[in-house]
Protein backbone atom coordinates (compact mmCIF):
# COMPACT_ATOMS: atom_id res chain seq x y z
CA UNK A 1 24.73 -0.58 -21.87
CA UNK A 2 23.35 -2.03 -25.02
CA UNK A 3 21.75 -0.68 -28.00
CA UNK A 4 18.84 -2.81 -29.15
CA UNK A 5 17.84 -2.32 -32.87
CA UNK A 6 14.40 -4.49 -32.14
CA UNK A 7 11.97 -3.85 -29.06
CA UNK A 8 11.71 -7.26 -28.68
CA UNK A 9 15.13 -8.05 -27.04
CA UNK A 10 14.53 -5.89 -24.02
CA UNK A 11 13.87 -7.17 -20.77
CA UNK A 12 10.71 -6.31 -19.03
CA UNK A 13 13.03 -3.57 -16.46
CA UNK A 14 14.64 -2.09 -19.60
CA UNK A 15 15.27 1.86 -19.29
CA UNK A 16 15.40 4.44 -21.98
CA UNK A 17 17.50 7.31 -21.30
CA UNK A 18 16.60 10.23 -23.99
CA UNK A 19 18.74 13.36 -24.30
CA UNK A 20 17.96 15.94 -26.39
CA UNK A 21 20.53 19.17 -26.81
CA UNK A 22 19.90 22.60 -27.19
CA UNK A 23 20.94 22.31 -30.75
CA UNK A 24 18.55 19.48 -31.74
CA UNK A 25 20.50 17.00 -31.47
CA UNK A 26 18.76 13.94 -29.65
CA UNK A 27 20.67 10.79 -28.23
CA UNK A 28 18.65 7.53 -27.19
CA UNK A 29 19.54 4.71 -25.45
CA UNK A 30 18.68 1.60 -23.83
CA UNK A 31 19.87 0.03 -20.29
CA UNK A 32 19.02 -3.06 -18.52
CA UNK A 33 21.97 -3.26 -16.24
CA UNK A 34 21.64 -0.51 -13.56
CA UNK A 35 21.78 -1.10 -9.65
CA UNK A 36 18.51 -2.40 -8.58
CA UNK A 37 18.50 -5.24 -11.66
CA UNK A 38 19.96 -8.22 -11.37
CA UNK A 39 23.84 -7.64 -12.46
CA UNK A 40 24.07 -5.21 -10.53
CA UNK A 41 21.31 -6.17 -6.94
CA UNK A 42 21.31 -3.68 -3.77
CA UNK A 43 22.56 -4.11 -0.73
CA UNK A 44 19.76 -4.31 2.20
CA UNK A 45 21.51 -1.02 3.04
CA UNK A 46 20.33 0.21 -0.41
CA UNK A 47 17.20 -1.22 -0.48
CA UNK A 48 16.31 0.40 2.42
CA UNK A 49 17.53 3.67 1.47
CA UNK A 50 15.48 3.41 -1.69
CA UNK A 51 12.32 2.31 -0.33
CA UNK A 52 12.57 5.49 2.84
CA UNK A 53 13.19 7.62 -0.40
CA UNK A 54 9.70 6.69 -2.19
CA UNK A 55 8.15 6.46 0.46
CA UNK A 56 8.81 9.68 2.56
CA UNK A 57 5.90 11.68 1.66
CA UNK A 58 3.29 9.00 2.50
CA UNK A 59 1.63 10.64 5.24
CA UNK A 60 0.91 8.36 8.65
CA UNK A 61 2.61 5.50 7.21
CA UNK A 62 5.69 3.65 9.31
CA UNK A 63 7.86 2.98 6.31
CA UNK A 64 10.67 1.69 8.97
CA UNK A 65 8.57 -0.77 10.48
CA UNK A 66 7.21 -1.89 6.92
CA UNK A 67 10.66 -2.16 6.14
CA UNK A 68 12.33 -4.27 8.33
CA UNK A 69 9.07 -6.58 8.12
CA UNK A 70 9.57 -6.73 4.63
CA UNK A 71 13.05 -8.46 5.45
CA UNK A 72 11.30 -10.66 7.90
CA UNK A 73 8.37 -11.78 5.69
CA UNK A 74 9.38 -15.62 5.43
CA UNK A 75 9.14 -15.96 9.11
CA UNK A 76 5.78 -14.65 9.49
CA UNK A 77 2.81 -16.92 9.94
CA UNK A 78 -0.12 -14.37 9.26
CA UNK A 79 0.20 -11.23 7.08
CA UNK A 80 -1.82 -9.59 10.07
CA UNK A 81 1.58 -9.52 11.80
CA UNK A 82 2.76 -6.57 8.86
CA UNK A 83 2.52 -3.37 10.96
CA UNK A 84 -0.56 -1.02 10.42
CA UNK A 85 -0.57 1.64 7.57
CA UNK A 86 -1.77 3.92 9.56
């Protein structure tokens, strides 16, 4: 993790983590290497877990399907061949 002193040196996926104690006490800091960025990429075994996990409460949508298009995108030859939404 690194502690930036100017805004201007994050990257664009930078995180803040803030905690602030029961005494007052607050602690701040900035991270731009967690799993998901580029140091550190996901598997597709990952990548699909993450994506079922933000998208399990859309309602009458195949997240599966969308999925494992998603991995075959190059190889399509009309985006019409992406599953329905609904």
């Amino acid at each position: 993790m690194t502690a930036y002193s100017d805004a201007l040196q994050r990257s664009s996926w930078t995180s803040t983590l803030k905690v602030s104690l029961q005494n007052g006490s607050e602690y701040t800091i900035d991270c731009d290497s967690f799993m998901g960025s580029p140091e550190y990429p996901l598997s597709v075994s990952q990548l699909k877990q993450r994506f079922l996990n933000h998208t399990q409460k859309c309602k009458f949508f195949n997240a599966e399907n969308w999925f494992n298009s998603f991995l075959d995108l190059e190889n399509l030859t009309n985006l019409n061949q992406l599953p329905d939404l609904f």
